[in-house]
PDB file of N, CA and C in Angstrom:
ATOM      1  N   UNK A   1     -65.378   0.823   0.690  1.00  0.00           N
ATOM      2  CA  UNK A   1     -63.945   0.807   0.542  1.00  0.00           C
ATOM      3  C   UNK A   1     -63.506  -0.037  -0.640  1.00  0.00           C
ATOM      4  N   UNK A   2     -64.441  -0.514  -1.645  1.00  0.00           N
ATOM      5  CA  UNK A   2     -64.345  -1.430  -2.782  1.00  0.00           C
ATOM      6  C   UNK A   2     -63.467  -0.505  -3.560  1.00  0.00           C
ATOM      7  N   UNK A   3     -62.871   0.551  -3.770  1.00  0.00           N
ATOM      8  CA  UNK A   3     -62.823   1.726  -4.494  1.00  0.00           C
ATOM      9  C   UNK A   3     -60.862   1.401  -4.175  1.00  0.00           C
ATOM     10  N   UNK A   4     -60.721   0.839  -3.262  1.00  0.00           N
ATOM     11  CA  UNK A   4     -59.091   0.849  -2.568  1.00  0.00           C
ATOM     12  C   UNK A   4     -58.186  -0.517  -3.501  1.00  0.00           C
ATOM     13  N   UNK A   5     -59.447  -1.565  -4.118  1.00  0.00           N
ATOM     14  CA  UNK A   5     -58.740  -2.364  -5.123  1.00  0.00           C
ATOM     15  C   UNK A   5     -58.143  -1.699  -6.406  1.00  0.00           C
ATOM     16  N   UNK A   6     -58.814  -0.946  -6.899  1.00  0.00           N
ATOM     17  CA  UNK A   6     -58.003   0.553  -7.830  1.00  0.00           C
ATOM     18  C   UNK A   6     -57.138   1.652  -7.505  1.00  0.00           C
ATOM     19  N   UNK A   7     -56.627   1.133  -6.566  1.00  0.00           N
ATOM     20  CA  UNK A   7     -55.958   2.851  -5.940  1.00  0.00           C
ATOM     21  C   UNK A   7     -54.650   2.641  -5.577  1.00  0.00           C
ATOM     22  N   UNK A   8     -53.658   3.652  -5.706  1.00  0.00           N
ATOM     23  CA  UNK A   8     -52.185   3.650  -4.744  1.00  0.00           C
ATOM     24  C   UNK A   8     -52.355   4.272  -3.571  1.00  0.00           C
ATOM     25  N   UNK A   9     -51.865   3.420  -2.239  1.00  0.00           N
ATOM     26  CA  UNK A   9     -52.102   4.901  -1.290  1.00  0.00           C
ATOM     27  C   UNK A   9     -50.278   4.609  -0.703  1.00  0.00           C
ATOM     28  N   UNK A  10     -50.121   5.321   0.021  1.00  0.00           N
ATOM     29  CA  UNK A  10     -49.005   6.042   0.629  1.00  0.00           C
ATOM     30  C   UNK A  10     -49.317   6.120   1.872  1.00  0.00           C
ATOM     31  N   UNK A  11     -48.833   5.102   2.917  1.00  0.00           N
ATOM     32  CA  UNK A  11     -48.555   5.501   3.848  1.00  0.00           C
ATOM     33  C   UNK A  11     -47.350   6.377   4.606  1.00  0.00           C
ATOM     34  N   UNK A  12     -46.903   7.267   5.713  1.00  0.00           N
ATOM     35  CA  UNK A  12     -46.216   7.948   5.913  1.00  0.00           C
ATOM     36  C   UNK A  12     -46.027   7.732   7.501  1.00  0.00           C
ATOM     37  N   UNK A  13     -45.064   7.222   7.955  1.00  0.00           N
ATOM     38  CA  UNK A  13     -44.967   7.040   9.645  1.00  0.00           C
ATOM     39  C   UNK A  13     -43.881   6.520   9.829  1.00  0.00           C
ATOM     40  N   UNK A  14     -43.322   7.085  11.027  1.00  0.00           N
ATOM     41  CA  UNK A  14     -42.107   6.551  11.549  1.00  0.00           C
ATOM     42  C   UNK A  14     -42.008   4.970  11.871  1.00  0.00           C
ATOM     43  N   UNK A  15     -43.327   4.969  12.596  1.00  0.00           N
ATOM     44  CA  UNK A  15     -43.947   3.480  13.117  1.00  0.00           C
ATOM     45  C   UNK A  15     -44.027   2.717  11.999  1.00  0.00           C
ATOM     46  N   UNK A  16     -42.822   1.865  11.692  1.00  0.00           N
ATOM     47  CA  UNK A  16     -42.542   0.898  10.807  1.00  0.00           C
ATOM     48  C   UNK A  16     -43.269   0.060  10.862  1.00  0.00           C
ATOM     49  N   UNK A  17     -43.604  -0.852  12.059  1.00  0.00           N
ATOM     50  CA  UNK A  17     -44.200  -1.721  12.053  1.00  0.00           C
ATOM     51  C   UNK A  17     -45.944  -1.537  11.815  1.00  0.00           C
ATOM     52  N   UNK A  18     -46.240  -0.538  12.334  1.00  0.00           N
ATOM     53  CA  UNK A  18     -47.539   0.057  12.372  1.00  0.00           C
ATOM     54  C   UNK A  18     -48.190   0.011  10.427  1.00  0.00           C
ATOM     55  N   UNK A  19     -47.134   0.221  10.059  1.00  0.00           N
ATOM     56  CA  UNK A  19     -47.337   0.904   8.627  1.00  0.00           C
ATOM     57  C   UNK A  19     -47.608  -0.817   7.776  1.00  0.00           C
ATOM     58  N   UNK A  20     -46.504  -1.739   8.348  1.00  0.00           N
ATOM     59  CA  UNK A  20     -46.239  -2.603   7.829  1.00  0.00           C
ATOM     60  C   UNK A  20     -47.909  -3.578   8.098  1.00  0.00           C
ATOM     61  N   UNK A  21     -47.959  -3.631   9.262  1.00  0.00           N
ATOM     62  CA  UNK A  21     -49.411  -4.433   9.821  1.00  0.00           C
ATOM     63  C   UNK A  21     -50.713  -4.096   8.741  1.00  0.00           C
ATOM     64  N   UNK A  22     -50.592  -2.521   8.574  1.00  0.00           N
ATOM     65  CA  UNK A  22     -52.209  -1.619   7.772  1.00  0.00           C
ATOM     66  C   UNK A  22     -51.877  -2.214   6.624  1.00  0.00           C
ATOM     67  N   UNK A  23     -50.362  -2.184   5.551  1.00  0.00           N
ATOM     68  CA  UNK A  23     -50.274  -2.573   4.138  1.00  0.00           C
ATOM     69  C   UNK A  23     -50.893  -4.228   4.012  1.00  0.00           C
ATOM     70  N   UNK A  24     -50.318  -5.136   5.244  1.00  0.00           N
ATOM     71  CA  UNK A  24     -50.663  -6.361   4.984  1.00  0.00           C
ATOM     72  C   UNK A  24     -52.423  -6.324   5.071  1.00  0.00           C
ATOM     73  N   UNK A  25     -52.997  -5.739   5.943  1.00  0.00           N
ATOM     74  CA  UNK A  25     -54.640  -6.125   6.209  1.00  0.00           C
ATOM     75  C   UNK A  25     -55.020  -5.130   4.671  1.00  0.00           C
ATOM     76  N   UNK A  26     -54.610  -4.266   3.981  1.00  0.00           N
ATOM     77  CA  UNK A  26     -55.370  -3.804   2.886  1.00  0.00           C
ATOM     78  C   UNK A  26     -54.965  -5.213   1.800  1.00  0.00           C
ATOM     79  N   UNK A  27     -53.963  -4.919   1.445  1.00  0.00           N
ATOM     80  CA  UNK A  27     -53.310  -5.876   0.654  1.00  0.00           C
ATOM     81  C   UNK A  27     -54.034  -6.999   0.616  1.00  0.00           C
ATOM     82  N   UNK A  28     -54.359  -8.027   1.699  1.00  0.00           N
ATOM     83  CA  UNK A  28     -55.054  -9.051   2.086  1.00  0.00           C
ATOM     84  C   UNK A  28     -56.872  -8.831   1.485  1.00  0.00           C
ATOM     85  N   UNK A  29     -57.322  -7.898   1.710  1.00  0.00           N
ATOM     86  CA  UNK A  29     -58.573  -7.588   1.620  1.00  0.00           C
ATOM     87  C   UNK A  29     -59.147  -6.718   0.442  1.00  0.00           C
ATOM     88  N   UNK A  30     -58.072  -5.868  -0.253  1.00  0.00           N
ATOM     89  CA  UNK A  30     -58.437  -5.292  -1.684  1.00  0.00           C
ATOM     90  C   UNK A  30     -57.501  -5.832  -2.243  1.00  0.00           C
ATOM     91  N   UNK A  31     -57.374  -6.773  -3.253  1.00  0.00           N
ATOM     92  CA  UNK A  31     -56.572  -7.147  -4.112  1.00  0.00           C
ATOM     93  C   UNK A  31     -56.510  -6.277  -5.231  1.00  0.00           C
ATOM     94  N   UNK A  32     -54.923  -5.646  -5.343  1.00  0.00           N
ATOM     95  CA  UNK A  32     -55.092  -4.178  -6.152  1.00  0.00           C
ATOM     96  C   UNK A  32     -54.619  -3.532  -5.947  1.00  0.00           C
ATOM     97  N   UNK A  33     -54.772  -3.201  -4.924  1.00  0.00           N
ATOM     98  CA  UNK A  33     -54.440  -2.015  -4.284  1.00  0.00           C
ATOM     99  C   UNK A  33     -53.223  -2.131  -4.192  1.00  0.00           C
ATOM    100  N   UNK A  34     -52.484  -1.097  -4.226  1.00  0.00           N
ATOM    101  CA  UNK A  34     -51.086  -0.468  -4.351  1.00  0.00           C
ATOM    102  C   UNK A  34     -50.407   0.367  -3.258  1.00  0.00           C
ATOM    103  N   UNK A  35     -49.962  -0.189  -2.152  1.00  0.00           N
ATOM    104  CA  UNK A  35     -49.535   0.416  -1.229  1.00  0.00           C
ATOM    105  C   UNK A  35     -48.253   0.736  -1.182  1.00  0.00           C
ATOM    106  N   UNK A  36     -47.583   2.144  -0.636  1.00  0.00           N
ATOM    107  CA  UNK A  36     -46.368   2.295  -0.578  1.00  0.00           C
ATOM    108  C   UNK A  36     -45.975   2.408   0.927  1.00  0.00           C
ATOM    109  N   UNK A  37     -44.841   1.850   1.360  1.00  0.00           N
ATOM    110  CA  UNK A  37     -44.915   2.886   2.470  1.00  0.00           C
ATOM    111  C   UNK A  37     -43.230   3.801   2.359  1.00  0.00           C
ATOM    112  N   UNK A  38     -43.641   4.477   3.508  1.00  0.00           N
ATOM    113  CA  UNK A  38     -42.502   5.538   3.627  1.00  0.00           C
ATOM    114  C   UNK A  38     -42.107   5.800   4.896  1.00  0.00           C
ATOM    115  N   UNK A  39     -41.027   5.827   5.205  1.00  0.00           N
ATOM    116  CA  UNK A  39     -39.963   5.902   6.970  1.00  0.00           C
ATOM    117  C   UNK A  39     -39.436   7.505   6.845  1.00  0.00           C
ATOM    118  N   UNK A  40     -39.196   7.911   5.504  1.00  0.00           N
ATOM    119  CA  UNK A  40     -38.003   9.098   5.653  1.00  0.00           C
ATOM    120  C   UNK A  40     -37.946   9.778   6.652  1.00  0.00           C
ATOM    121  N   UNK A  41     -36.997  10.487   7.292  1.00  0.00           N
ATOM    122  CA  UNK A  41     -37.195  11.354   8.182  1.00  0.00           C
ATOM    123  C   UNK A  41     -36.899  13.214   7.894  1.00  0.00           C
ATOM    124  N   UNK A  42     -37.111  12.959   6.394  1.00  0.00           N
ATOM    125  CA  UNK A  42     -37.005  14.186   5.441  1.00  0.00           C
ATOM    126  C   UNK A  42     -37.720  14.436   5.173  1.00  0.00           C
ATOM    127  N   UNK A  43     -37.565  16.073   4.328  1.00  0.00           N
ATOM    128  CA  UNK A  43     -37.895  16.129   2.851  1.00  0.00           C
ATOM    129  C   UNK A  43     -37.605  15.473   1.440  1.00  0.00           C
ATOM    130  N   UNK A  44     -37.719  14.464   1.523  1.00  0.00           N
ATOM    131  CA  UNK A  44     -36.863  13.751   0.625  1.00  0.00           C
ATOM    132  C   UNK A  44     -37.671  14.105  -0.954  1.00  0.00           C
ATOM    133  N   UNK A  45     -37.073  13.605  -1.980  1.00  0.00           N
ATOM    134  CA  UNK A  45     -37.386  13.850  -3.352  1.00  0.00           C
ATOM    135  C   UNK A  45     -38.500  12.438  -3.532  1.00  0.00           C
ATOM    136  N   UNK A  46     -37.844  11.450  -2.997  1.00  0.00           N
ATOM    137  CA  UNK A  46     -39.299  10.369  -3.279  1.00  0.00           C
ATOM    138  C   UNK A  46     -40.181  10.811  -2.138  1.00  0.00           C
ATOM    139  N   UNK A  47     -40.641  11.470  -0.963  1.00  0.00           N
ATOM    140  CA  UNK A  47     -41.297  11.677  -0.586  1.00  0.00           C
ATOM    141  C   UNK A  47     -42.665  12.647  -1.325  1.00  0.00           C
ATOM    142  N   UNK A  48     -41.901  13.264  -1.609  1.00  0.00           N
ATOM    143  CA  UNK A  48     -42.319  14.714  -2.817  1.00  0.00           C
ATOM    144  C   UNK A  48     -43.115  14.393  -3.552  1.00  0.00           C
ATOM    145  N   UNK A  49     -42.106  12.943  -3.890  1.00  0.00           N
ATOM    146  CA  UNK A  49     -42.776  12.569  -5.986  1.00  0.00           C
ATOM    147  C   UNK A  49     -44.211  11.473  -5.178  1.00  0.00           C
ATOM    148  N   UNK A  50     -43.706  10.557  -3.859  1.00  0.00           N
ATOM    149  CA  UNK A  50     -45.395   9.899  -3.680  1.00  0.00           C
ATOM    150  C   UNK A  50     -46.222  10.947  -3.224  1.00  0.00           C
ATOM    151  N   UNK A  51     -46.245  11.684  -2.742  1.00  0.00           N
ATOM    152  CA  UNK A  51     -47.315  12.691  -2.106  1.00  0.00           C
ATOM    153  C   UNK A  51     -48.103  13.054  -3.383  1.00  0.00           C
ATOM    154  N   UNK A  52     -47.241  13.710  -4.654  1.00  0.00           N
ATOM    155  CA  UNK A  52     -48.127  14.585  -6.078  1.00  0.00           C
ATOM    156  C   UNK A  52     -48.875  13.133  -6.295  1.00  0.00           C
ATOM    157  N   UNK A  53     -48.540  12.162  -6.621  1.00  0.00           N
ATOM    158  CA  UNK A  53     -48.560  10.713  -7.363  1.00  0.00           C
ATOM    159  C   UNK A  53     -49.560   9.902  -6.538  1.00  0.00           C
ATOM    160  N   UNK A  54     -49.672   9.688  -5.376  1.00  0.00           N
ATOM    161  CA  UNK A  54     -50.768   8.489  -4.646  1.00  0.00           C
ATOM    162  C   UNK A  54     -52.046   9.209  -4.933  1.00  0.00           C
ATOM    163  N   UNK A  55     -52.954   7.939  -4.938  1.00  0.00           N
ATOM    164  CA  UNK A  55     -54.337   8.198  -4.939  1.00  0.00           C
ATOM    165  C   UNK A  55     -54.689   8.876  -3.552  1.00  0.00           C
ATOM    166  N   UNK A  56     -54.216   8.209  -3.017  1.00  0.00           N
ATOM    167  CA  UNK A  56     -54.434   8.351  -1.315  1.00  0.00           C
ATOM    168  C   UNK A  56     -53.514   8.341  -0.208  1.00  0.00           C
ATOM    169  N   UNK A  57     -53.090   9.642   0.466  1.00  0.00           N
ATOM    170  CA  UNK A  57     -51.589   9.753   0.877  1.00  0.00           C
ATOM    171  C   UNK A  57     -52.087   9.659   2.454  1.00  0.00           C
ATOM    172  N   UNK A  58     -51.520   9.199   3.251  1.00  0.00           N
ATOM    173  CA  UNK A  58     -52.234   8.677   4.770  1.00  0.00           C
ATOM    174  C   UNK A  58     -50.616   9.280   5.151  1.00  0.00           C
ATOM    175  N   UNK A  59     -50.696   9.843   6.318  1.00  0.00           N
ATOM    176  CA  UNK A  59     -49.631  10.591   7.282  1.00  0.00           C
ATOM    177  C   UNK A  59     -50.128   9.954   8.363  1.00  0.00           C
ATOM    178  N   UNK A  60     -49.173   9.904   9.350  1.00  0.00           N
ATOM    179  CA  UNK A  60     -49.576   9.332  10.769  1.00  0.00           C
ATOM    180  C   UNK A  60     -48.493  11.015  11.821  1.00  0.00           C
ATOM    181  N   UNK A  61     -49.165  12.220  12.124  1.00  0.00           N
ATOM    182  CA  UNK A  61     -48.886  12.819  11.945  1.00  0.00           C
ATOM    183  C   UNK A  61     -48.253  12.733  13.740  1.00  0.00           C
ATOM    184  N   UNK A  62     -48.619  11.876  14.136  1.00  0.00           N
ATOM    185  CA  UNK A  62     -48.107  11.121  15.804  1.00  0.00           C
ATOM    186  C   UNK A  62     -47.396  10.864  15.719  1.00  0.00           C
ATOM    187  N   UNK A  63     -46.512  10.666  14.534  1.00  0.00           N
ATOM    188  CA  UNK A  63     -44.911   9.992  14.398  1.00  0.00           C
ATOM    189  C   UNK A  63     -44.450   9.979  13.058  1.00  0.00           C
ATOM    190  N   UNK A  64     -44.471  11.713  13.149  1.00  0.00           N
ATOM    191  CA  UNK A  64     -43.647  11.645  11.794  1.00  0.00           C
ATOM    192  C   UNK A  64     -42.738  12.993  12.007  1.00  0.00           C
ATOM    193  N   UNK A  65     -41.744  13.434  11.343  1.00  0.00           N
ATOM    194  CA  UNK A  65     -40.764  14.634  11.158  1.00  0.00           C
ATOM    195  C   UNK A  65     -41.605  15.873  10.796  1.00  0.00           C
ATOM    196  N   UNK A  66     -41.202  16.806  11.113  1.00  0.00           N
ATOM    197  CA  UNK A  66     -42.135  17.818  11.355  1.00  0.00           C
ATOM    198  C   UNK A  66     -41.276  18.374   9.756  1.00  0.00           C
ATOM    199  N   UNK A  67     -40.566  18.321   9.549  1.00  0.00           N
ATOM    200  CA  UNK A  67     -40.122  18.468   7.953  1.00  0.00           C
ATOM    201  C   UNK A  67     -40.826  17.488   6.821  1.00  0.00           C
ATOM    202  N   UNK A  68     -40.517  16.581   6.964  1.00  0.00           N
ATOM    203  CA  UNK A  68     -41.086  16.274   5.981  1.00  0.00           C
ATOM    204  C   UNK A  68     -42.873  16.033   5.892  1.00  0.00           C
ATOM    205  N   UNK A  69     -43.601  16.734   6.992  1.00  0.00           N
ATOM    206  CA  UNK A  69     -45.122  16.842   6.761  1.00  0.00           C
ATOM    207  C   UNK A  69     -45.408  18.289   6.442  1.00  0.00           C
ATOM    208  N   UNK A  70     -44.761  19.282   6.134  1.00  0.00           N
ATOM    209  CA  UNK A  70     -44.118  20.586   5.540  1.00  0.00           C
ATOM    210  C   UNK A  70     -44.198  20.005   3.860  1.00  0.00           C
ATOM    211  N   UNK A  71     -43.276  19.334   3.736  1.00  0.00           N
ATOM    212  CA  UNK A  71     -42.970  18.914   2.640  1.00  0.00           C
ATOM    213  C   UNK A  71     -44.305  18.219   1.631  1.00  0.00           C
ATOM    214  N   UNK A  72     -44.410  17.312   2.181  1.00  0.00           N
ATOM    215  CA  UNK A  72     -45.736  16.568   1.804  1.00  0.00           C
ATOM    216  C   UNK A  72     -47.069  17.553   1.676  1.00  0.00           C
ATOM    217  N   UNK A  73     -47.465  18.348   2.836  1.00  0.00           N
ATOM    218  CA  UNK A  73     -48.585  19.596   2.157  1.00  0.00           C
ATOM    219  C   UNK A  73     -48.226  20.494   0.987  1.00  0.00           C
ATOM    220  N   UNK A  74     -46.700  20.632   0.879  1.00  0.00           N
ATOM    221  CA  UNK A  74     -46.816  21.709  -0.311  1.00  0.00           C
ATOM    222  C   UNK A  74     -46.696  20.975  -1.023  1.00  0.00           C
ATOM    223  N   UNK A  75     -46.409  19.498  -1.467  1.00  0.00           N
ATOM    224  CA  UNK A  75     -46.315  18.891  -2.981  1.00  0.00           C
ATOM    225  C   UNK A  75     -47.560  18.273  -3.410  1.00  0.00           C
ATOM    226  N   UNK A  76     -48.855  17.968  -2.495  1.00  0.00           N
ATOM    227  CA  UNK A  76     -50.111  17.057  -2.745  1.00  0.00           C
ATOM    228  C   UNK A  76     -50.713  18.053  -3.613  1.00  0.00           C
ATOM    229  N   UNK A  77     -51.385  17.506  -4.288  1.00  0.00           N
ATOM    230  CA  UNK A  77     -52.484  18.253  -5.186  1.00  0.00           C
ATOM    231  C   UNK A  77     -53.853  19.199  -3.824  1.00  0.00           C
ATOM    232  N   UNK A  78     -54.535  19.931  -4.044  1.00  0.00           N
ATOM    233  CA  UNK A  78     -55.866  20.042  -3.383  1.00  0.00           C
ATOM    234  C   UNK A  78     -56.411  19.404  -3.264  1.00  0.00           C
ATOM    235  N   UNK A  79     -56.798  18.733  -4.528  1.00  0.00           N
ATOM    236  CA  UNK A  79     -58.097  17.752  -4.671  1.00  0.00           C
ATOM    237  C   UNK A  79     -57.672  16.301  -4.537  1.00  0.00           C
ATOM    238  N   UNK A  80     -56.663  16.129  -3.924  1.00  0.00           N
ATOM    239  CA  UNK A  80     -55.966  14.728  -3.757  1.00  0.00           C
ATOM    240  C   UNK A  80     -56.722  14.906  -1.982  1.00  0.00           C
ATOM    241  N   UNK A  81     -56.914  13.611  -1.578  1.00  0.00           N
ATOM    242  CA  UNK A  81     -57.195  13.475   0.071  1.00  0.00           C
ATOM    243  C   UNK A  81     -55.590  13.107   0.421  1.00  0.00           C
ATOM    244  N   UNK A  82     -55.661  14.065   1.770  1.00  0.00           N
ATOM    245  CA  UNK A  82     -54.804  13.286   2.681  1.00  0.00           C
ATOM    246  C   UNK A  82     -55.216  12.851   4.046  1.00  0.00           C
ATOM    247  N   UNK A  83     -55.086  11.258   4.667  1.00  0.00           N
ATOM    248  CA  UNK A  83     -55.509  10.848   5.588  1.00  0.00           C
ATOM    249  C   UNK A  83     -55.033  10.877   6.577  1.00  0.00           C
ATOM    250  N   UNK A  84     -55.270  11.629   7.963  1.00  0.00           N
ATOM    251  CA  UNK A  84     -54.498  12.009   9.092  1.00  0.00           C
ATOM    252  C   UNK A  84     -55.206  11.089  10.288  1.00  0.00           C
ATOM    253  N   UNK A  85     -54.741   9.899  10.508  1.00  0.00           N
ATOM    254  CA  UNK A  85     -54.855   8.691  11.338  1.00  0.00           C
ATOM    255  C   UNK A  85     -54.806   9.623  13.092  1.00  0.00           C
ATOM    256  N   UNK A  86     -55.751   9.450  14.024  1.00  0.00           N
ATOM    257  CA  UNK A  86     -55.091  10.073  14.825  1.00  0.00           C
ATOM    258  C   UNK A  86     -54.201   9.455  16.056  1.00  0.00           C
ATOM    259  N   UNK A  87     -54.332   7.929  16.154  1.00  0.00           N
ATOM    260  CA  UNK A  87     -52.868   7.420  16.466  1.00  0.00           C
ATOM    261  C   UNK A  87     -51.483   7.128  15.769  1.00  0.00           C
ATOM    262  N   UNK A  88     -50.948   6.084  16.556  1.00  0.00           N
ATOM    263  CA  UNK A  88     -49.710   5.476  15.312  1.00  0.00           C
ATOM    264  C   UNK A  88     -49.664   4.095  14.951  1.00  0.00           C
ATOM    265  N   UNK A  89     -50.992   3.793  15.859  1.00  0.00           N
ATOM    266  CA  UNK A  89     -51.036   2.423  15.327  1.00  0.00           C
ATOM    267  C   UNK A  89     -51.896   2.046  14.195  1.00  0.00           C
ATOM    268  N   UNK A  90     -51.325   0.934  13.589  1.00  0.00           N
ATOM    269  CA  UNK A  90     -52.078   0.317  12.777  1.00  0.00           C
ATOM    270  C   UNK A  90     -53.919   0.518  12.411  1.00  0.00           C
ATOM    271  N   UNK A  91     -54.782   0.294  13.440  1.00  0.00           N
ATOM    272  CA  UNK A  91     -56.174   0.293  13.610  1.00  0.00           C
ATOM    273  C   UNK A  91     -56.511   1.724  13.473  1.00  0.00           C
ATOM    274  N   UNK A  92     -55.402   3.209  13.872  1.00  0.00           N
ATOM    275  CA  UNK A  92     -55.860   4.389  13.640  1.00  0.00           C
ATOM    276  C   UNK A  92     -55.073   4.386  12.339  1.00  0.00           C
ATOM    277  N   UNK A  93     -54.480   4.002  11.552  1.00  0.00           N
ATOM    278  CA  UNK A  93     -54.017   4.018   9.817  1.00  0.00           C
ATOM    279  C   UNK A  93     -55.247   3.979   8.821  1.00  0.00           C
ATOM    280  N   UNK A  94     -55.873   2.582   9.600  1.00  0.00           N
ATOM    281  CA  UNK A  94     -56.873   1.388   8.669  1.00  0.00           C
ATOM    282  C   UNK A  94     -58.049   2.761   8.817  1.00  0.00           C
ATOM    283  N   UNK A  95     -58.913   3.013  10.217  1.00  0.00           N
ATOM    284  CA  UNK A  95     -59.651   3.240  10.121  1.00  0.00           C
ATOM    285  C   UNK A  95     -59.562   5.226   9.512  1.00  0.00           C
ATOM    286  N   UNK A  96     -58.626   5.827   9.311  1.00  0.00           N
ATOM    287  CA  UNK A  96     -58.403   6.968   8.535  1.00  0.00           C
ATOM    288  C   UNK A  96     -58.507   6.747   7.058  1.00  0.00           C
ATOM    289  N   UNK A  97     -58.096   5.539   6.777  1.00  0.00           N
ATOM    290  CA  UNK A  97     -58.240   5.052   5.528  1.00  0.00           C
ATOM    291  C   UNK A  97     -59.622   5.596   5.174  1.00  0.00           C
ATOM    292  N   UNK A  98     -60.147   4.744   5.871  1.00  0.00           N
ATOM    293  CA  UNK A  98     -61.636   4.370   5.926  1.00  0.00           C
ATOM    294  C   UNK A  98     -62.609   5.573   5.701  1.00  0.00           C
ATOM    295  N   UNK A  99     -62.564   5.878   6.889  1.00  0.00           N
ATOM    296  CA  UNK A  99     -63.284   7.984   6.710  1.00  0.00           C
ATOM    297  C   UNK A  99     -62.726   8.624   5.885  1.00  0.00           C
ATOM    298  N   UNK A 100     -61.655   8.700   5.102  1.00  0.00           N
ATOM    299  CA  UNK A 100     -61.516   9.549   3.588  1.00  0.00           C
ATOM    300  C   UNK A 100     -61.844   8.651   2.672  1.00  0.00           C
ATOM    301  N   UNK A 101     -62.109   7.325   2.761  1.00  0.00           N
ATOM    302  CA  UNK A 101     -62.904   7.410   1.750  1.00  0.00           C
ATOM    303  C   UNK A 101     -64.396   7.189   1.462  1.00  0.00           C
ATOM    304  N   UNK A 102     -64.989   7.345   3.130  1.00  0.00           N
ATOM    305  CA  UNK A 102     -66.370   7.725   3.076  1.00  0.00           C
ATOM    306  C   UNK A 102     -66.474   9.374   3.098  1.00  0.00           C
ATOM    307  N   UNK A 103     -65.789  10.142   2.773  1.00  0.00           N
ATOM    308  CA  UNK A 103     -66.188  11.565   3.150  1.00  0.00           C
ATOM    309  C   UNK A 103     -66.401  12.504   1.701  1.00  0.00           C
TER     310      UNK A 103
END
């Protein structure tokens, strides 16, 4: 996961706090790394523009708008990963992290 001190990722979840806990433990542990997060409950236009744009776009698909994860598949590149956590907490964020970027 040495690879996450070079990278932007994008988190995506309703679960504010959830989102907030994963940015502090990367942040803390890859110095570098560039985390965004995101609440919208849209399609929004900055949703759009981080999805083409992050290295690494993480959805928490347990708590998010069924529009704007519509949105987010048609704007990501192919060859971009997207990480689908399969809770909403924090520890299923970190460890989705984790398996895209061993895969």
């Amino acid at each position: 996961m040495d690879a996450l001190t070079e990278m932007s990722v994008t988190i995506y979840t309703l679960t504010e706090a959830a989102a907030r806990q994963a940015r502090n433990v990367l942040e803390s542990r890859y110095p570098g790394v560039r985390v965004t997060l995101c609440h919208d409950h849209g399609a929004s236009q900055r949703l759009v523009q981080l999805a083409r744009q992050s290295d690494l776009f993480v959805v928490a698909t347990g708590s998010a708008k069924h529009a704007a994860t519509e949105c987010f598949q048609s704007s990501r590149p192919r060859d971009m990963p997207i990480a689908r956590p399969v809770g909403k907490g924090s520890a299923s964020i970190l460890r989705a992290i984790r398996d895209s970027l061993r895969a």
